[in-house]
Protein backbone atom coordinates (compact mmCIF):
# COMPACT_ATOMS: atom_id res chain seq x y z
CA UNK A 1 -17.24 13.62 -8.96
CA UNK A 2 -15.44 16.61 -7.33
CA UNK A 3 -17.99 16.28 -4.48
CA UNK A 4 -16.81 12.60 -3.77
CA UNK A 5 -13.33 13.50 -3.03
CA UNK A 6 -14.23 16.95 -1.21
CA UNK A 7 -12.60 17.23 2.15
CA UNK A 8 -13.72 20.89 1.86
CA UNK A 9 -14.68 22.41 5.80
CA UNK A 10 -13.67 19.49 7.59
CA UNK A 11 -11.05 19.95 10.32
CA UNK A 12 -8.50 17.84 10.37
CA UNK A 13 -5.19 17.39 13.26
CA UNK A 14 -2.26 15.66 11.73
CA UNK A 15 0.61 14.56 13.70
CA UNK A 16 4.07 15.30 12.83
CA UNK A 17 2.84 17.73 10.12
CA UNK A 18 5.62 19.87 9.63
CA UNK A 19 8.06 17.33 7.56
CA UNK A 20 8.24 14.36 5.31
CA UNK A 21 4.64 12.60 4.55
CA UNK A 22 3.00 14.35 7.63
CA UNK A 23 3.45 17.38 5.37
CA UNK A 24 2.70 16.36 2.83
CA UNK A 25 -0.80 15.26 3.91
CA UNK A 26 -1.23 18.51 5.87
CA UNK A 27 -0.61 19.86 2.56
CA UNK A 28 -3.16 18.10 0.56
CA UNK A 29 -5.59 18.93 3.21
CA UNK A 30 -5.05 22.32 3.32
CA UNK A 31 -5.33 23.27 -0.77
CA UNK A 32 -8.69 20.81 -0.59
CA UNK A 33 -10.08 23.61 1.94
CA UNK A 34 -9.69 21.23 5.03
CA UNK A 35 -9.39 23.31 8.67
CA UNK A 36 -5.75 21.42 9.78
CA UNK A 37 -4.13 21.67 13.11
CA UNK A 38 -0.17 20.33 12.59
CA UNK A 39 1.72 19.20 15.67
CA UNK A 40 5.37 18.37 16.06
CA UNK A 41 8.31 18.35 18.27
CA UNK A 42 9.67 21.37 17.80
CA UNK A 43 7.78 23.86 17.93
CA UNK A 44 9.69 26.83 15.82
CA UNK A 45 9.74 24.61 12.94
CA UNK A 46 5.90 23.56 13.37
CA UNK A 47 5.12 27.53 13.72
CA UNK A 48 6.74 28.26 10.58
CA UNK A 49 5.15 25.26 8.70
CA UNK A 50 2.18 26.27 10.08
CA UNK A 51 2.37 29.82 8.78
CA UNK A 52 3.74 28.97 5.57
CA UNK A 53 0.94 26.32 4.83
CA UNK A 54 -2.16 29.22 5.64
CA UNK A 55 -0.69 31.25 2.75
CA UNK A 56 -2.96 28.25 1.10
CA UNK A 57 -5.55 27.95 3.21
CA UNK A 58 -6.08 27.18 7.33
CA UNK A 59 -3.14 25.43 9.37
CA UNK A 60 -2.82 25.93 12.70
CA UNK A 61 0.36 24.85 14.76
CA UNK A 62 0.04 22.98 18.17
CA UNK A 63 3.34 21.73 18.88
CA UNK A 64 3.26 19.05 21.20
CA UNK A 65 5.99 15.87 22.20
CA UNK A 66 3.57 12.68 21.68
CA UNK A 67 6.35 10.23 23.43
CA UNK A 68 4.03 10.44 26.22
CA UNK A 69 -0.25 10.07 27.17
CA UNK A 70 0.46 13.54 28.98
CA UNK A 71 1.44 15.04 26.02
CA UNK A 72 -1.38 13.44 23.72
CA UNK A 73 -3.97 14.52 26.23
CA UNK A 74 -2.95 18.21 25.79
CA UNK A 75 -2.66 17.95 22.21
CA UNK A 76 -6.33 17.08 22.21
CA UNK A 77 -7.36 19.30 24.84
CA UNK A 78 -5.60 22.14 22.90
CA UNK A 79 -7.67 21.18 19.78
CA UNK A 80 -11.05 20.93 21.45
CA UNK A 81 -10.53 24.50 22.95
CA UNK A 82 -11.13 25.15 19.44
CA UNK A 83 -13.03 22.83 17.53
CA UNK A 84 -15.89 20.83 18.83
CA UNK A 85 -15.73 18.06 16.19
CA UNK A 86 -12.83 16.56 14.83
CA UNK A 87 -13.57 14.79 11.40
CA UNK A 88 -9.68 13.55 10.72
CA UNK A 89 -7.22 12.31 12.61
CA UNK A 90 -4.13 11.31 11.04
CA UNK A 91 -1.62 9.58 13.56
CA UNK A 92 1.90 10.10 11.52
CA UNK A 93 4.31 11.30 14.44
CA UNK A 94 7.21 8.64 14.25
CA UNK A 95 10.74 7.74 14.97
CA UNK A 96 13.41 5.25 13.23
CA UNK A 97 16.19 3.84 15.37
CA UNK A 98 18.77 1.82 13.32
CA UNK A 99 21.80 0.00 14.90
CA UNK A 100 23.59 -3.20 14.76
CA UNK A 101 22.19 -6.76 15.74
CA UNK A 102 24.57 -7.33 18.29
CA UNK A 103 24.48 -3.63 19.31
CA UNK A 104 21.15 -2.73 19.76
CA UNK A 105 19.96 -0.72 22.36
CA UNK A 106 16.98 -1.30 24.73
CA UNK A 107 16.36 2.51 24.47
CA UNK A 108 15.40 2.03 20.65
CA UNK A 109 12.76 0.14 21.99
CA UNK A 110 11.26 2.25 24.43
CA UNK A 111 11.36 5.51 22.24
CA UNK A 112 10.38 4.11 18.89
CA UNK A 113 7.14 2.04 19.94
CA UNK A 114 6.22 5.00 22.83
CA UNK A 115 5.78 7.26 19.64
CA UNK A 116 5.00 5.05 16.97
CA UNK A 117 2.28 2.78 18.79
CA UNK A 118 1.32 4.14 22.03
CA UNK A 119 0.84 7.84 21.17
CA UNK A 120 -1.45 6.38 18.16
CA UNK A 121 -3.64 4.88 20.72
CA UNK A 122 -3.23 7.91 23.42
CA UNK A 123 -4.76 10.59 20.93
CA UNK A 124 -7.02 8.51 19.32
CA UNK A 125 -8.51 7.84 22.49
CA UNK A 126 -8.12 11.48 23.69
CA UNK A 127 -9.67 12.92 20.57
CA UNK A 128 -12.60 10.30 20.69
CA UNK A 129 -15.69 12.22 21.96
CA UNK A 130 -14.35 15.00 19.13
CA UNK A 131 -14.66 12.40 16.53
CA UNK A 132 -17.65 11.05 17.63
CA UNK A 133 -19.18 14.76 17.64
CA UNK A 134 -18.16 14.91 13.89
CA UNK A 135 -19.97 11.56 12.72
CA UNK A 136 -22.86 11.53 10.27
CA UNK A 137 -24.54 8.64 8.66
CA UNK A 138 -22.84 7.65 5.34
CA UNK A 139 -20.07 10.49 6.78
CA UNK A 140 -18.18 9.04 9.32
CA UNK A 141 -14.97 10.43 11.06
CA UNK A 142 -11.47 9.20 10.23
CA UNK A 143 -8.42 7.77 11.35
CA UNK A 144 -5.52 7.42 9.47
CA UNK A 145 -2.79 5.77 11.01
CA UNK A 146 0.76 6.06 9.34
CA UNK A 147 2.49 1.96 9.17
CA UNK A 148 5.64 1.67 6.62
CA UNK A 149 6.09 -1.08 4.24
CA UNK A 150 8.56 -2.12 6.85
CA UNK A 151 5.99 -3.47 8.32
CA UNK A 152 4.62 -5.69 6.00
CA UNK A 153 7.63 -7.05 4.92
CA UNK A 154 11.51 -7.73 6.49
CA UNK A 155 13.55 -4.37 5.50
CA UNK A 156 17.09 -4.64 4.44
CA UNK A 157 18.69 -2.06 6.93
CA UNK A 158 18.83 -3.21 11.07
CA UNK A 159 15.75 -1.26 12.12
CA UNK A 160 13.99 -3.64 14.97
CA UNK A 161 12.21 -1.74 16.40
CA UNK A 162 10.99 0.24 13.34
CA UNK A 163 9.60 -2.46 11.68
CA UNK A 164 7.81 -4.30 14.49
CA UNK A 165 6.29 -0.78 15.50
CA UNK A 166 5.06 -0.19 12.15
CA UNK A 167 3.46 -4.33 12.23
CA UNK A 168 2.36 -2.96 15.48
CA UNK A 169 0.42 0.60 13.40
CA UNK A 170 -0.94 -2.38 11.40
CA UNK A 171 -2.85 -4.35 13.73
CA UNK A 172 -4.01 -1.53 15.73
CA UNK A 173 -5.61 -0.22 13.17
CA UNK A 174 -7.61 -3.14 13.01
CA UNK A 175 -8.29 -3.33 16.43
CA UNK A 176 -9.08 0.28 16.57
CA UNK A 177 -11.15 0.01 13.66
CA UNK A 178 -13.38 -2.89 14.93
CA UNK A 179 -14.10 -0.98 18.36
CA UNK A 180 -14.90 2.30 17.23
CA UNK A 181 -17.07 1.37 13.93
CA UNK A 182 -20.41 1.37 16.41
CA UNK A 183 -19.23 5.10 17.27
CA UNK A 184 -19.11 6.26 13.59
CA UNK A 185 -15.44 5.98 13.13
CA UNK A 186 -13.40 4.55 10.37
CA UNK A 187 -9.98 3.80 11.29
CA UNK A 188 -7.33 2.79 8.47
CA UNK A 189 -3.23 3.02 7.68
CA UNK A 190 -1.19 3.65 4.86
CA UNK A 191 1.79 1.72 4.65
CA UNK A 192 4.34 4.43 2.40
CA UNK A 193 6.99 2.98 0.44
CA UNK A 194 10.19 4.94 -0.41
CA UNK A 195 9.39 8.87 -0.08
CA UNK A 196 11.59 11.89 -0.17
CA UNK A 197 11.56 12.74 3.67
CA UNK A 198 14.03 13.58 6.55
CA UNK A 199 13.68 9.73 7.51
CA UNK A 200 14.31 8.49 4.29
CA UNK A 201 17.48 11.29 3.39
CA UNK A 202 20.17 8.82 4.35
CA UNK A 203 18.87 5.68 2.79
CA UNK A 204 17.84 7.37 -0.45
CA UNK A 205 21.28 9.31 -0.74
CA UNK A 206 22.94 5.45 0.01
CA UNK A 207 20.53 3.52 -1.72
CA UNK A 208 18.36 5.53 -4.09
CA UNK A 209 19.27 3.75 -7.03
CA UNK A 210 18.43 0.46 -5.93
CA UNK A 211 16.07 1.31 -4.46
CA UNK A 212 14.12 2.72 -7.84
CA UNK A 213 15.09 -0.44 -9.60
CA UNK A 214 13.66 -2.47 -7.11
CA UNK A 215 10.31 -0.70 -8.14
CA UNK A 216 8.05 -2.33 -10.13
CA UNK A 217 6.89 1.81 -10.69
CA UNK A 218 10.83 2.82 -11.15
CA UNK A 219 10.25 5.66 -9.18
CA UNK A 220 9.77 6.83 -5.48
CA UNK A 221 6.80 8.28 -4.40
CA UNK A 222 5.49 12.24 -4.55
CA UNK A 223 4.03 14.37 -2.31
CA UNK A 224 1.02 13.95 -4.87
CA UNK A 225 0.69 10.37 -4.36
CA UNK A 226 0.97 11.10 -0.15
CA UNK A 227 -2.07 12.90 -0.68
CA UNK A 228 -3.92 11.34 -3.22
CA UNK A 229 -4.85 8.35 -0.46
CA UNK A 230 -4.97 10.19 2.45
CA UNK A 231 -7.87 12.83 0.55
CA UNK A 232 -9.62 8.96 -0.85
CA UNK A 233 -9.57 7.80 2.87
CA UNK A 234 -10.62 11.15 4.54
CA UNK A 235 -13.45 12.33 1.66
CA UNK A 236 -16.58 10.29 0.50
CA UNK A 237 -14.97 7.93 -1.45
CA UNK A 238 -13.64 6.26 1.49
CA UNK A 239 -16.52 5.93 3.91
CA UNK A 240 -17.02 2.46 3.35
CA UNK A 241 -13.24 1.48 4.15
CA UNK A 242 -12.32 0.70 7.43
CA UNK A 243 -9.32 -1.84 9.02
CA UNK A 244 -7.36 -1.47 5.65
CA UNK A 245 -3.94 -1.34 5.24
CA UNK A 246 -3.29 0.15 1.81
CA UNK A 247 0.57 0.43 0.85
CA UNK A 248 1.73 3.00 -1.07
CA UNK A 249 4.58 2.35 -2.32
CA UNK A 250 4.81 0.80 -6.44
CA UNK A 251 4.31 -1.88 -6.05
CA UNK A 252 7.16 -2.55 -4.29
CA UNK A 253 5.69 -4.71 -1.02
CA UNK A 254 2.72 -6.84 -3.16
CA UNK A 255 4.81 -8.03 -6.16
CA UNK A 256 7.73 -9.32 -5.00
């Protein structure tokens, strides 16, 4: 059974690693033995995540701004300098953008779906042949791309272009999984619910109560239950799953 869920030697690159659920993914990857590359923004914080995380195991920082394809490509390039085969990618590198109806900007626009939709499909596509190189039969390399619950359902706060980017993460993970299952590739999303991150502080802190009772789970979710999924999607047990969008979240977007 332990052999199912082992991630153990793989190398992994997971965007936006330093904070919130890209950490706590990097995390899980790390203490199951996984070889992970973090990448973020800023790059003192990413360096110190970085170091703090190989007490546990391997992480190595590469910060990079994914906003733009220039960007993505050196992320990728960066990692191929020193891995050959990628086996998972997870695309969680994201921004939220909330403002009035009446007042919202066009900028929200063009910054939240650059980084939450194109910079998905930039590294993907840079890190391709790197995937590729990693695929064996029954064994074959992963995506996981990060949607919300937001975008499976109309959120309460004014976040436009949050939750169409995140419908957007949904549907380009389909797409992405039907073109690159010939290559060996598995491409999937989680769709969080409620976690404790940076993102979340301010609705949590304004909302946290309601937001629990509004749980079918009464609770919000863990770093444990971050990496729980991620591990199933990027070990054995998920090699058969591909163009799924599994929410994470108690219930909260499937029984209402």
């Amino acid at each position: 059974m332990s052999e199912l869920f082992s991630i153990e030697g793989k190398v992994a690159v997971v965007t936006g690693g330093s904070r919130g659920i890209g950490l706590m993914i990097a995390r899980g990857f790390v203490e199951a033995g996984a070889r992970v590359y973090i990448s973020s923004r800023k790059a003192n914080v990413c360096d110190a995540v970085a170091a703090d995380l190989s007490k546990l195991g391997t992480c190595v920082s590469i910060p990079a701004d994914l906003s733009t394809e220039a960007e993505a490509r050196r992320l990728a390039d960066e990692v191929s300098r020193r891995d050959a085969e990628v086996h998972i990618l997870v695309n969680n590198a994201g921004a939220n953008w909330g403002a009035p109806f009446e007042e919202y900007p066009d900028a929200a626009w063009d910054k939240v779906l650059a980084l939450n939709v194109k910079a998905i499909f930039h590294l993907t596509r840079a890190l391709a042949p790197q995937l590729k190189a990693a695929a064996r039969p029954g064994d074959p390399a992963r995506v996981i791309n990060v949607g919300s619950i937001d975008g499976i359902s109309v959120p309460a706060l004014e976040t436009f272009a949050y939750s169409t980017s995140k419908a957007g993460v949904h549907m380009l993970t389909r797409h992405l999984a039907k073109r690159l299952a010939a290559s060996g590739i598995t491409v999937n999303a989680i769709a969080p619910g409620p976690f404790e991150s940076q993102m979340m502080a301010a609705t949590l802190d304004q909302f946290g109560d309601a937001i629990v009772a509004g749980c079918p789970l009464g609770r919000i979710g863990t770093p444990e239950d971050m990496a729980g999924v991620a591990i199933y999607l990027a070990s054995r047990a998920g090699a058969y799953v591909t163009g799924a969008v599994i929410p994470v979240d108690g219930g909260i977007s499937t029984t209402r």
